[in-house]
N, C-alpha and C. Protein backbone atom coordinates (compact mmCIF):
# COMPACT_ATOMS: atom_id res chain seq x y z
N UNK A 1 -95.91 -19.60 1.50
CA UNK A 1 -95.61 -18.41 2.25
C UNK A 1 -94.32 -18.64 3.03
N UNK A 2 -93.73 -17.42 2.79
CA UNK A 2 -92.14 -17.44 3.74
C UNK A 2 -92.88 -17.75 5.21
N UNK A 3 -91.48 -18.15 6.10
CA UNK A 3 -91.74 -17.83 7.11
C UNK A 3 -91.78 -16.70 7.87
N UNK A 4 -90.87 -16.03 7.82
CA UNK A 4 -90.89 -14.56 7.92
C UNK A 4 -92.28 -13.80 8.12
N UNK A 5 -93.25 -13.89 6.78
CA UNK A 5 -94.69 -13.77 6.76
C UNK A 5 -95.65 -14.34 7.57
N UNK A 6 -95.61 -15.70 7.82
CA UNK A 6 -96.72 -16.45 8.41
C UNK A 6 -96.35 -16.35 9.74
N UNK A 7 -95.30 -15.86 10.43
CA UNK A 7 -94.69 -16.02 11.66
C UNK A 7 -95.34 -14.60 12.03
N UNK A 8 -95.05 -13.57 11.28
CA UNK A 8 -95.79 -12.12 11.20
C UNK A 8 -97.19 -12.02 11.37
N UNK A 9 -97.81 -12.80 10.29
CA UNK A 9 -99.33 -13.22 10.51
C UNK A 9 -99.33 -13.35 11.63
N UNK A 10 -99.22 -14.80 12.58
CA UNK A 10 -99.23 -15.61 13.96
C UNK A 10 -99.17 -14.42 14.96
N UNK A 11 -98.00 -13.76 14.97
CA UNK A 11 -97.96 -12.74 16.33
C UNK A 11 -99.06 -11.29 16.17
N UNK A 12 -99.26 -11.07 14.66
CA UNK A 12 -99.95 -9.86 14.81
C UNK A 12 -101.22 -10.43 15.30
N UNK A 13 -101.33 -11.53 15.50
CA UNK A 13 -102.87 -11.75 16.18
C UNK A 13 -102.89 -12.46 17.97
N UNK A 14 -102.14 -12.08 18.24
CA UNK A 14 -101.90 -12.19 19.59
C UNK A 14 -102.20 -10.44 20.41
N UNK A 15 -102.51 -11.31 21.58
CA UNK A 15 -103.40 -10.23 22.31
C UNK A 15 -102.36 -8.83 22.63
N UNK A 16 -102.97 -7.79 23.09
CA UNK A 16 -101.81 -6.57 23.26
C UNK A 16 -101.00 -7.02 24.54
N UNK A 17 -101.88 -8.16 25.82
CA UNK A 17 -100.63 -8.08 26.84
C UNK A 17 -99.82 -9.19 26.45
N UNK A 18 -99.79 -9.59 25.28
CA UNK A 18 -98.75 -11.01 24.67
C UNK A 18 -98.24 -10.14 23.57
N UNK A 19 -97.87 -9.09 23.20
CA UNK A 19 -97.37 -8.30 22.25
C UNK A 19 -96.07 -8.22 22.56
N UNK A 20 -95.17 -8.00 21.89
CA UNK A 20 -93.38 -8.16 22.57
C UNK A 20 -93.01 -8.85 23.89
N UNK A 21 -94.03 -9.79 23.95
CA UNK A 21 -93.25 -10.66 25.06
C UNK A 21 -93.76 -12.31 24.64
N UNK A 22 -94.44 -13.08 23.96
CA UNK A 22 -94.86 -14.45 23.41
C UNK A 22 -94.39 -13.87 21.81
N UNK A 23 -93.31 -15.40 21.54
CA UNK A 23 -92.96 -14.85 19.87
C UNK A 23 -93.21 -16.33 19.70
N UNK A 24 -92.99 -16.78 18.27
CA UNK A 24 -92.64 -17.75 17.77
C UNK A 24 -91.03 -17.93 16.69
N UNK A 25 -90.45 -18.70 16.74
CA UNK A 25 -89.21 -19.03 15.74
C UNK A 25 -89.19 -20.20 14.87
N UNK A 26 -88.46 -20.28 14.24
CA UNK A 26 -88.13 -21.08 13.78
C UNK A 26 -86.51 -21.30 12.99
N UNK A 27 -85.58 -22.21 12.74
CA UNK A 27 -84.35 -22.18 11.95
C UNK A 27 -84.48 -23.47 11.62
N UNK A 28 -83.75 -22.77 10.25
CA UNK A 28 -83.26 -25.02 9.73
C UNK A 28 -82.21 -24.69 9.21
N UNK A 29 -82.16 -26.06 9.24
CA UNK A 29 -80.13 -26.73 9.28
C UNK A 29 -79.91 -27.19 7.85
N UNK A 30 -79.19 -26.22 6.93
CA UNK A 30 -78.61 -26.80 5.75
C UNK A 30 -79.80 -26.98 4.64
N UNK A 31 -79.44 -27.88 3.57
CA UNK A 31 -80.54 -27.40 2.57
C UNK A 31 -82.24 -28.56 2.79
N UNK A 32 -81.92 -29.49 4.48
CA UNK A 32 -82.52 -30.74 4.24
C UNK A 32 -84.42 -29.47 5.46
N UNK A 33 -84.85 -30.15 5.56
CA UNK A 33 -85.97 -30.00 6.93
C UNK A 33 -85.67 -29.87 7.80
N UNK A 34 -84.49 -30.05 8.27
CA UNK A 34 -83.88 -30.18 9.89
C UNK A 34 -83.85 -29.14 10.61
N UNK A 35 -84.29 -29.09 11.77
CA UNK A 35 -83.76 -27.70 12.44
C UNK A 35 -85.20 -27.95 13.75
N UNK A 36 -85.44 -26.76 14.39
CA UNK A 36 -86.77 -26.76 15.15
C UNK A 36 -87.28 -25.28 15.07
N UNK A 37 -88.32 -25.07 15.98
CA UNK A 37 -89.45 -24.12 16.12
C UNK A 37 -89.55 -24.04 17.60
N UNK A 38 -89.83 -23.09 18.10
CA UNK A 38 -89.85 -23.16 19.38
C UNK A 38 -90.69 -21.52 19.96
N UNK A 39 -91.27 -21.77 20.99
CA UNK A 39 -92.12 -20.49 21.58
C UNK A 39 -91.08 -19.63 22.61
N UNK A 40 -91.37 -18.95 23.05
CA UNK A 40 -90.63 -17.88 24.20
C UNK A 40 -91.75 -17.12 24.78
N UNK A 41 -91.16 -16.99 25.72
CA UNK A 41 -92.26 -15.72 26.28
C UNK A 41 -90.93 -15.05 27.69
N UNK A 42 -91.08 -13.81 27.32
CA UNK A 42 -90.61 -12.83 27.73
C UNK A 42 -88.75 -13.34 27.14
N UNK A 43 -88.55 -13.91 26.48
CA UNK A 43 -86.96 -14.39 25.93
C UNK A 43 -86.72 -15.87 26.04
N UNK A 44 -87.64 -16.38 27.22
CA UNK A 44 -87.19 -17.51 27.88
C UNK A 44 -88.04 -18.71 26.91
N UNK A 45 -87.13 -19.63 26.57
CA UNK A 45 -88.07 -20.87 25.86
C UNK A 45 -89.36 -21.50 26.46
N UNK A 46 -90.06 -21.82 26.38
CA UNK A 46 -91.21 -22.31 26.93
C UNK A 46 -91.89 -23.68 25.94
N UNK A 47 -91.46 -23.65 24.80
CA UNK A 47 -91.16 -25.30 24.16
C UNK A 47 -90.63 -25.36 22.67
N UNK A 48 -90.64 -26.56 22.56
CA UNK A 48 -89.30 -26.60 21.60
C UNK A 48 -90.00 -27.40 20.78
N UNK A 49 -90.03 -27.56 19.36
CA UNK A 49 -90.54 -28.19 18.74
C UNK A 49 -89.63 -28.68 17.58
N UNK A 50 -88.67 -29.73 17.83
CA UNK A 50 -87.60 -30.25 17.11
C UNK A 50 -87.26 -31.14 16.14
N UNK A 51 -87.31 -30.99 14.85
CA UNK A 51 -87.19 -32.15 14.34
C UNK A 51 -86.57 -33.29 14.79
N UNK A 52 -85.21 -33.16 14.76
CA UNK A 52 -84.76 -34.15 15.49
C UNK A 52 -85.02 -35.16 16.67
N UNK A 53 -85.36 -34.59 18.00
CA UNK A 53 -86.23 -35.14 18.92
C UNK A 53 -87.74 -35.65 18.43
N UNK A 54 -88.40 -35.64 17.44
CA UNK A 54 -89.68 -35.53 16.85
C UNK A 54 -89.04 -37.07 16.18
N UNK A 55 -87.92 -36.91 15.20
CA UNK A 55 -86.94 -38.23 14.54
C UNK A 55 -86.60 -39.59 15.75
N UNK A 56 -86.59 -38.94 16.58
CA UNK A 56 -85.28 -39.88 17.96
C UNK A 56 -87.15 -40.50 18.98
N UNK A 57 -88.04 -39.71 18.99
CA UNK A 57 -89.18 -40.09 19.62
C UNK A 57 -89.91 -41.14 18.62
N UNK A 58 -89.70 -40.89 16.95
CA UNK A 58 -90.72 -42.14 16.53
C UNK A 58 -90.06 -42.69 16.26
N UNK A 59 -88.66 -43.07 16.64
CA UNK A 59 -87.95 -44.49 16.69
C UNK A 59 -87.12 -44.30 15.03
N UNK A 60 -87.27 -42.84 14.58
CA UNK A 60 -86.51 -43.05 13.42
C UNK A 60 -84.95 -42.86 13.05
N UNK A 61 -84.25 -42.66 15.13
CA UNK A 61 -83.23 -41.77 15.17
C UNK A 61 -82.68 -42.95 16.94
N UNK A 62 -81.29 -43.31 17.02
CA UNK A 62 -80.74 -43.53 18.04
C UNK A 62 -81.35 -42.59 19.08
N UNK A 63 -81.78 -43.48 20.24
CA UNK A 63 -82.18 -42.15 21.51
C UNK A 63 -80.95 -42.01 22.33
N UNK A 64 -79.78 -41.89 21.67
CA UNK A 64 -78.27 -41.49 22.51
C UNK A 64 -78.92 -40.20 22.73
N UNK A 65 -78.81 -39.08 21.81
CA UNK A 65 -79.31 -37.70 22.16
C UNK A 65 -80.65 -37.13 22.87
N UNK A 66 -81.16 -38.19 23.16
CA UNK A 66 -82.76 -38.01 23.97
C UNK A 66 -82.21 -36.97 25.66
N UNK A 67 -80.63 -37.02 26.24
CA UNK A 67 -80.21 -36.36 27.09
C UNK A 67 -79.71 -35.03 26.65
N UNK A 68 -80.04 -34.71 25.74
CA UNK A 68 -79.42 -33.26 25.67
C UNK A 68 -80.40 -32.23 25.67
N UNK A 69 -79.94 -31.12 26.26
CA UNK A 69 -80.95 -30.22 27.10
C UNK A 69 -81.75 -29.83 26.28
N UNK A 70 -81.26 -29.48 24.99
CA UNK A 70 -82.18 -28.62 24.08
C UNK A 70 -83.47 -29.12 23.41
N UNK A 71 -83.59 -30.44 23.76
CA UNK A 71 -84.61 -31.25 23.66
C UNK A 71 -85.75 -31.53 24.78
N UNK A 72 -85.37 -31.02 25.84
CA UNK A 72 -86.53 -30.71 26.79
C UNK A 72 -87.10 -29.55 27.24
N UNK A 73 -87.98 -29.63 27.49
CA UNK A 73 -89.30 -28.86 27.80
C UNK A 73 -90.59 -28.85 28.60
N UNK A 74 -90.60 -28.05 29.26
CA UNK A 74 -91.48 -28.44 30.38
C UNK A 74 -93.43 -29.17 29.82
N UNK A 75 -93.28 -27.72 28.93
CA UNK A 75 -95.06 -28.03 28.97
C UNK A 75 -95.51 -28.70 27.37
N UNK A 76 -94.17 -29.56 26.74
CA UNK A 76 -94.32 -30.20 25.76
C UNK A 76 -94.07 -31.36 25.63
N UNK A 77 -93.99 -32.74 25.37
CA UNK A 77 -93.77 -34.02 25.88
C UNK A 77 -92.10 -34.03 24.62
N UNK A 78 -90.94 -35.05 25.01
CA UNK A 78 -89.73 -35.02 23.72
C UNK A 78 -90.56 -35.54 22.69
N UNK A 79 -90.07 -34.93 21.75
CA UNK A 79 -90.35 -35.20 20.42
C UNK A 79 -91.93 -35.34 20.02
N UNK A 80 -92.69 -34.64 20.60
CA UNK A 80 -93.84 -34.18 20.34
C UNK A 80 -94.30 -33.90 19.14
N UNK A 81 -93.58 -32.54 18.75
CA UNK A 81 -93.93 -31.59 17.32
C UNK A 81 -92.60 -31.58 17.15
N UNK A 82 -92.64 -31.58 15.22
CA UNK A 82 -91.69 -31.12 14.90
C UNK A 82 -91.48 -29.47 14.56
N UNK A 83 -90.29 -29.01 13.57
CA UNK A 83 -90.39 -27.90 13.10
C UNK A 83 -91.85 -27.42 11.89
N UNK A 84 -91.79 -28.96 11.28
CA UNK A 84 -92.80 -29.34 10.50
C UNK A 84 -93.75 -28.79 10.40
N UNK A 85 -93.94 -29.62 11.91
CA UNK A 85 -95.38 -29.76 12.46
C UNK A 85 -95.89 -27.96 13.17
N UNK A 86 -94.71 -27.40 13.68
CA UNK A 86 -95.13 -25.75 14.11
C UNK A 86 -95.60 -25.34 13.26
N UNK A 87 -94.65 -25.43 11.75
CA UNK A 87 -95.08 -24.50 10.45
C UNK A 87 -96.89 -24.69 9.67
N UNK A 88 -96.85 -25.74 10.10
CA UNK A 88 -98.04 -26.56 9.73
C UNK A 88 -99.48 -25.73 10.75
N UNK A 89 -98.97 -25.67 12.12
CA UNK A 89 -99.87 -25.37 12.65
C UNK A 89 -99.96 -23.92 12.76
N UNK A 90 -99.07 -23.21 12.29
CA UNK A 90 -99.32 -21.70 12.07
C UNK A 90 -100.15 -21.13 10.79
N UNK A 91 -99.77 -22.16 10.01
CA UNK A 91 -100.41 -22.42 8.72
C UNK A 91 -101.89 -22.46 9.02
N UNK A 92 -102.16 -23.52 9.39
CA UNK A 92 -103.83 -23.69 9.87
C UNK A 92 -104.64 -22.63 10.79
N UNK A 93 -103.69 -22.20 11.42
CA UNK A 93 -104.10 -20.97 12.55
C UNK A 93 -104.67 -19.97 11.90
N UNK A 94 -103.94 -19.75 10.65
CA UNK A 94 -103.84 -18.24 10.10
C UNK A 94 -104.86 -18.69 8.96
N UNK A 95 -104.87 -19.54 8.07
CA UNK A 95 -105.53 -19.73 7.17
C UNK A 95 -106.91 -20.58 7.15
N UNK A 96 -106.80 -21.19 7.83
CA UNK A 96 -107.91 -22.37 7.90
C UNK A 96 -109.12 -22.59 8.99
N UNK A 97 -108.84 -22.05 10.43
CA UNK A 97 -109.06 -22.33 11.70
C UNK A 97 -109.85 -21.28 11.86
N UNK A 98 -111.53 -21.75 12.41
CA UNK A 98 -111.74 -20.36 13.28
C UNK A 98 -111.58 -20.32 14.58
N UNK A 99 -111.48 -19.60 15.49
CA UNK A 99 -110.92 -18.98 17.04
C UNK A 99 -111.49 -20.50 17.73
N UNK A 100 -112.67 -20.97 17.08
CA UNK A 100 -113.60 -21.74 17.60
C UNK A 100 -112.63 -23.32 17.85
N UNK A 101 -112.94 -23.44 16.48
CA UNK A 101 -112.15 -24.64 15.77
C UNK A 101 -110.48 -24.88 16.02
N UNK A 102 -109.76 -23.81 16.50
CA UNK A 102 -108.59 -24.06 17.14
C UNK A 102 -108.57 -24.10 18.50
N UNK A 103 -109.53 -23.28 19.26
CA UNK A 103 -109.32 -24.13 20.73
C UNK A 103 -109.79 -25.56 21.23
N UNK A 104 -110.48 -26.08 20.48
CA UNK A 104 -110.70 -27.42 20.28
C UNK A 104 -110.18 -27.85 19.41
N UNK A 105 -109.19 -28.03 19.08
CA UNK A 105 -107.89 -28.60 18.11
C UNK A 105 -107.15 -29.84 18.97
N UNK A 106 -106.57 -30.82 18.21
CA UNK A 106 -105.83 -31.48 19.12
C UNK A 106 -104.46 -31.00 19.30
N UNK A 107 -103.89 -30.41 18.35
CA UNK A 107 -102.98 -29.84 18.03
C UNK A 107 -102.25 -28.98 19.24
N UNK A 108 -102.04 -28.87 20.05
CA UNK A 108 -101.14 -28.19 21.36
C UNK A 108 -101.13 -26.97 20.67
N UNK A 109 -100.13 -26.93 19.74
CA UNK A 109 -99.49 -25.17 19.25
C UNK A 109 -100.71 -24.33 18.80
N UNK A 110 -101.66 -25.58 17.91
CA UNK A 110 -102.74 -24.59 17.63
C UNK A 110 -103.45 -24.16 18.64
N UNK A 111 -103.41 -24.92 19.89
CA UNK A 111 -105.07 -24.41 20.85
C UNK A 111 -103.96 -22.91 21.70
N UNK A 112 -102.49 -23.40 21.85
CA UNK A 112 -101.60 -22.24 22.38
C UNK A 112 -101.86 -21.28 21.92
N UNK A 113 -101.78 -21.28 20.47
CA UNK A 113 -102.06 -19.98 19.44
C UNK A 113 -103.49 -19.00 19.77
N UNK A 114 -104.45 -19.76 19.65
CA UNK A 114 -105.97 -19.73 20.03
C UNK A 114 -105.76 -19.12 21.55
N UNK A 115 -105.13 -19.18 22.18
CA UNK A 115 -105.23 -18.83 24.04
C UNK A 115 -104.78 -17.55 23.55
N UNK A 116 -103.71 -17.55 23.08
CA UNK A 116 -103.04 -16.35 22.76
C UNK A 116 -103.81 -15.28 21.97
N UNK A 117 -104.48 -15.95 21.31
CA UNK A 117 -105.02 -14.63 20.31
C UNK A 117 -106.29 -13.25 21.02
N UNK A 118 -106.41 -12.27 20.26
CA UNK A 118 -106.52 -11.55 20.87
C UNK A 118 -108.14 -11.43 20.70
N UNK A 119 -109.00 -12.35 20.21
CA UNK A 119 -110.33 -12.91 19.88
C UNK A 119 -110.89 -13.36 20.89
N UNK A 120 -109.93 -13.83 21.66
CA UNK A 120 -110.27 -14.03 23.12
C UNK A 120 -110.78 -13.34 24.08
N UNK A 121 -111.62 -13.21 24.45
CA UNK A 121 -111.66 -11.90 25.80
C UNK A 121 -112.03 -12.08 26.79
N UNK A 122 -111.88 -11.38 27.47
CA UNK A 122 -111.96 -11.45 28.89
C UNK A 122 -112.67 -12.89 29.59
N UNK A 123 -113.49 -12.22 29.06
CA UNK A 123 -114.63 -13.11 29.58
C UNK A 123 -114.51 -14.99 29.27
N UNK A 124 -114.47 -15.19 28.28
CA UNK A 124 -114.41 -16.28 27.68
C UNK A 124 -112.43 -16.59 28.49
N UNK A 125 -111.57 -15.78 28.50
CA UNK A 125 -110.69 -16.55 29.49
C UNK A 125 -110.58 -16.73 30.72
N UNK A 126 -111.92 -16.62 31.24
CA UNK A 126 -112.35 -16.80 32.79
C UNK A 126 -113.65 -18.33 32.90
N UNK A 127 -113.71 -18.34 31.15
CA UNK A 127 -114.80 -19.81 31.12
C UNK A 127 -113.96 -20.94 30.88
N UNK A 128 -112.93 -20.54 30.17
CA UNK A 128 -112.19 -21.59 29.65
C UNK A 128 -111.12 -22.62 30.91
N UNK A 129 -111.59 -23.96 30.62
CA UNK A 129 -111.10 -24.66 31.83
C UNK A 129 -109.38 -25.40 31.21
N UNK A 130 -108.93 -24.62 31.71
CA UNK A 130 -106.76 -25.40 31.68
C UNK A 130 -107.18 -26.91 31.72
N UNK A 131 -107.91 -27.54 32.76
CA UNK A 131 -107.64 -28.54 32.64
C UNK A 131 -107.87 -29.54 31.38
N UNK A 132 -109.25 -29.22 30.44
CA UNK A 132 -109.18 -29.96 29.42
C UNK A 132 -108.35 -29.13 28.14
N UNK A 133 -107.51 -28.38 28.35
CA UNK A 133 -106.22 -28.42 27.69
C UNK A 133 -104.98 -28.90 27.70
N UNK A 134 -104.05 -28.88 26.46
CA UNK A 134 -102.95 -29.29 26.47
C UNK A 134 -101.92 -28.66 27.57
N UNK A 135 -100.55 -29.16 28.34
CA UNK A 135 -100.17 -28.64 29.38
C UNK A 135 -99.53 -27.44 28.76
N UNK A 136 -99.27 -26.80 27.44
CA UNK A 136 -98.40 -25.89 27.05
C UNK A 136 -99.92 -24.59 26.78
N UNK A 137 -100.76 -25.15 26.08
CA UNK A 137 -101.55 -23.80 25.95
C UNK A 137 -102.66 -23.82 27.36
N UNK A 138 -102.27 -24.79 28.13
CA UNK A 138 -102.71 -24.00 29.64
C UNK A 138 -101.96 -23.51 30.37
N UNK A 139 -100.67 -23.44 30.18
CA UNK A 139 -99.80 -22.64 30.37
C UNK A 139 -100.04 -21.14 30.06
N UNK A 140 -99.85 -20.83 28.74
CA UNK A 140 -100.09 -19.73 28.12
C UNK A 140 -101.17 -19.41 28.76
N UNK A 141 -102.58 -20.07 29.09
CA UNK A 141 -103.81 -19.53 29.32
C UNK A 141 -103.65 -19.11 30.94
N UNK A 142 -102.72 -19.74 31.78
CA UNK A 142 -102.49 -19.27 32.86
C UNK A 142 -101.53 -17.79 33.08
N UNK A 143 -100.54 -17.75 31.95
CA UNK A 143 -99.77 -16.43 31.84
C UNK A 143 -101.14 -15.29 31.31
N UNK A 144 -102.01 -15.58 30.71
CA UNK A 144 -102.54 -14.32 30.28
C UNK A 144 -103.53 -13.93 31.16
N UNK A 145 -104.32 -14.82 31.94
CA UNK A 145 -105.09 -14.43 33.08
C UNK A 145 -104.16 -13.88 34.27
N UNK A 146 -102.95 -14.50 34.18
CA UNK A 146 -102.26 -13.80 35.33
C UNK A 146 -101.98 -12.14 35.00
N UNK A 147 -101.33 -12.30 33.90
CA UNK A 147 -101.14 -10.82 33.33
C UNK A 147 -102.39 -10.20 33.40
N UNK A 148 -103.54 -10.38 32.99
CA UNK A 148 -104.75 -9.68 33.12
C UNK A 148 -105.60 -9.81 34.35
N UNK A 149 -104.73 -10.19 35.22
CA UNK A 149 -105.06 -10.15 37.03
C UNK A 149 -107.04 -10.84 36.69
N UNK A 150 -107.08 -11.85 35.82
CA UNK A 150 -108.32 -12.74 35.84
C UNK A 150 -107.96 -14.28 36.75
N UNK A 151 -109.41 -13.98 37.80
CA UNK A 151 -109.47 -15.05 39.24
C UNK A 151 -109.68 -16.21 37.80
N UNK A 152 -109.34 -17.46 37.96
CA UNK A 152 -109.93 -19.00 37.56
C UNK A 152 -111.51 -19.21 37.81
N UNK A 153 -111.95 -19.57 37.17
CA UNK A 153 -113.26 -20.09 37.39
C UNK A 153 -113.70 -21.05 38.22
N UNK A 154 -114.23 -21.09 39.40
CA UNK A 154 -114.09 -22.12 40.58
C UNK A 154 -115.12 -23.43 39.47
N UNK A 155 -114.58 -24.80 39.72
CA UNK A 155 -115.45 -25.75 38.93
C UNK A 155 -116.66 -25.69 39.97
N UNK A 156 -117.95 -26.22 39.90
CA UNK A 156 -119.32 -26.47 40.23
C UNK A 156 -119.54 -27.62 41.03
C-alpha cells in the first residue's frame, strides 16, 4: 500500500476533536529508505521519527549530527523510530491491531495512534493512566482530554 493510502487509513480513524489538527507524514530522500516520518498537531512537530538519527543512535552512523535540531524531540527519545519503523506501525494499526492490542503495544506510535483513535471514548480516556504510557502517546492522551475538558483520574 502507497503511503498516501495507509496515511489516509491512520487519520480517518482518529477522533473528530483530532480531525484537521493531529496528521501524520512522511518523505524520503532519493531512490534509497532515507528520509523520516514525523507527527504534528495543530502544524507544530511533536516527534520525529528519522532514519538517520534511528542510523547515528544504533551506532551505524558518526554522532557528529546527533546536534542538529531536526533530530530532536520532546516526547520521543533520538533515534528512537525510524521512517521504517512509522510505516510499519501504521501498517499494524490499520491492519493487524485491535484498539485493545495497540494500547498495550510497546510500540510508542502505535499506542499514540490507539489514544488518538476515535474507539476510544470518553470514558475509557478518563481510565486510562499516562503514566504507564509512552511519553509521546501520553502526550496525545493529555491533548485529547484537555480538548474534551476530561478531569484525570485521581490514582487510589
Amino acid at each position: 500500500m502507497r503511503w498516501s493510502g495507509l496515511r489516509a487509513a491512520v487519520v480517518e480513524r482518529f477522533a473528530p476533536e483530532f480531525q484537521k489538527r493531529l496528521d501524520i507524514h512522511s518523505a524520503a530522500y532519493g531512490a534509497c529508505t532515507c528520509g523520516h516520518a514525523w507527527l504534528t498537531f495543530d502544524g507544530n512537530i511533536i516527534a520525529n521519527f528519522c532514519t538517520r538519527a534511528h542510523s547515528i543512535a544504533n551506532g551505524w552512523e558518526p554522532a557528529s549530527t546527533r546536534e542538529n535540531p531536526m533530530y530532536r524531540n520532546q516526547y520521543t527519545d533520538f533515534g528512537e523510530l525510524s521512517r521504517q519503523d512509522a510505516y510499519q506501525a501504521c501498517w499494524a494499526f490499520v491492519h493487524d491491531l485491535s484498539i485493545e492490542q495497540a494500547l498495550n503495544d510497546d510500540d510508542p506510535l502505535i499506542q499514540s495512534l490507539a489514544v488518538a483513535d476515535s474507539r476510544i471514548g470518553k470514558r475509557r480516556l478518563v481510565q486510562l493512566d499516562a503514566s504507564l504510557l509512552h511519553r509521546l502517546p501520553a502526550h496525545i492522551l493529555e491533548l485529547r482530554r484537555t480538548i474534551l475538558g476530561i478531569e484525570r483520574r485521581n490514582a487510589a
